[in-house]
Protein backbone atom coordinates (compact mmCIF):
# COMPACT_ATOMS: atom_id res chain seq x y z
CA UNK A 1 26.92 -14.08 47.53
CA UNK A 2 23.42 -13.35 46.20
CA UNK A 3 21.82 -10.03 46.46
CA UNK A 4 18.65 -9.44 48.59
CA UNK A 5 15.60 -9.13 46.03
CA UNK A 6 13.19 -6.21 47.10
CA UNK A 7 9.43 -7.14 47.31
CA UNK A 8 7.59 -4.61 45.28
CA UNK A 9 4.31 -3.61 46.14
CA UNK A 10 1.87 -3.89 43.82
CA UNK A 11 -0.24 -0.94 43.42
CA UNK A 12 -3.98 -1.85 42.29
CA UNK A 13 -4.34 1.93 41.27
CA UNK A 14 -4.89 3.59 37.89
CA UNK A 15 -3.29 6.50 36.65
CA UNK A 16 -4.82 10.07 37.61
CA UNK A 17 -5.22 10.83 33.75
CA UNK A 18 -7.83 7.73 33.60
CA UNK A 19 -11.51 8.34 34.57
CA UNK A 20 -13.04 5.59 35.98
CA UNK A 21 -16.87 6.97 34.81
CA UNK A 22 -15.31 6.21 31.27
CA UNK A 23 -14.03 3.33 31.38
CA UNK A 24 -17.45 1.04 32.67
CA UNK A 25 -19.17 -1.03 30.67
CA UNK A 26 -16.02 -1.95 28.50
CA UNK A 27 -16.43 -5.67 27.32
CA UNK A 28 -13.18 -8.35 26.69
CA UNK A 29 -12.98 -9.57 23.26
CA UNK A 30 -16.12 -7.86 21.85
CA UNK A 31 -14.09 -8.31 18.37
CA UNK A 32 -12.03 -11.14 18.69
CA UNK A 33 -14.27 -13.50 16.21
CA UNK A 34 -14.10 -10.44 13.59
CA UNK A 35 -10.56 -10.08 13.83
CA UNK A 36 -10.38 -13.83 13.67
CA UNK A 37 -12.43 -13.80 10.51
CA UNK A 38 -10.28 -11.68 8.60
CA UNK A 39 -11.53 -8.53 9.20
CA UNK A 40 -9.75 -4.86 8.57
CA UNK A 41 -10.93 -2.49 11.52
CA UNK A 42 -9.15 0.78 9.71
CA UNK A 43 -9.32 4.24 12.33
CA UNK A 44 -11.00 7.15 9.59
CA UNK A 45 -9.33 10.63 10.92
CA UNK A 46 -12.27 12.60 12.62
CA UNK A 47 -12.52 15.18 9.81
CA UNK A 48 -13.18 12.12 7.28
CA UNK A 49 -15.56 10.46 9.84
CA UNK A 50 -17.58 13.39 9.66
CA UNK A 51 -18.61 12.47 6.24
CA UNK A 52 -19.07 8.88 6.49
CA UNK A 53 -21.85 7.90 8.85
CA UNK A 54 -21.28 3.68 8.88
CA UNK A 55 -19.22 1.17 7.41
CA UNK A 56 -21.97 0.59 4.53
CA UNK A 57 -21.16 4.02 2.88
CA UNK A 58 -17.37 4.10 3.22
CA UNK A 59 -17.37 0.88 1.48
CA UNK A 60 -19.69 2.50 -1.08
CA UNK A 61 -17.34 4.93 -1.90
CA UNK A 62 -14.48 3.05 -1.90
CA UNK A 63 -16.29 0.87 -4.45
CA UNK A 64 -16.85 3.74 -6.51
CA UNK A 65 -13.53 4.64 -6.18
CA UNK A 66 -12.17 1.93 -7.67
CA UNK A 67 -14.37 1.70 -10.18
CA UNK A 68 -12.84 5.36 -11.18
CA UNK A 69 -9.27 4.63 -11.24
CA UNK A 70 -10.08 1.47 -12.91
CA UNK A 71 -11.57 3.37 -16.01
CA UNK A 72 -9.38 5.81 -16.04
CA UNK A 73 -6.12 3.56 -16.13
CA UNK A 74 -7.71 1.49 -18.64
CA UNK A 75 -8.49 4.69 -20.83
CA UNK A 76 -4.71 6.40 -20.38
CA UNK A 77 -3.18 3.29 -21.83
């Protein structure tokens, strides 16, 4: 004997945490091609953000870094 399948409604609502004014303008797969490419997106933590005002100058200092530990491993061997 088969069991009687219940149609569910489908709700076309959002949750009431969401606010519609926010979420306009949103575009799909603005960084698909970058994330094709390759590409790490990495999320800084606010209080790091604060001192790093693009992508340009984060790299920059993770250059430097580098450079840093680089010299420094080289010079404790």
């Amino acid at each position: 004997m088969k069991k009687k399948t219940e149609k569910r409604q489908q709700r076309d609502e959002l949750r009431r945490e969401y606010d519609m004014t926010k979420l306009k303008g949103g575009v799909r797969g603005k960084y698909v091609a970058r994330y094709r490419s390759g590409t790490n997106l990495v999320l800084l933590s606010p209080d790091v953000a604060e001192y790093f005002p693009d992508e340009q100058s984060v790299n920059t200092a993770l250059r430097w870094l580098i450079r840093v530990a680089k010299g420094r491993l080289r010079g404790a061997r």
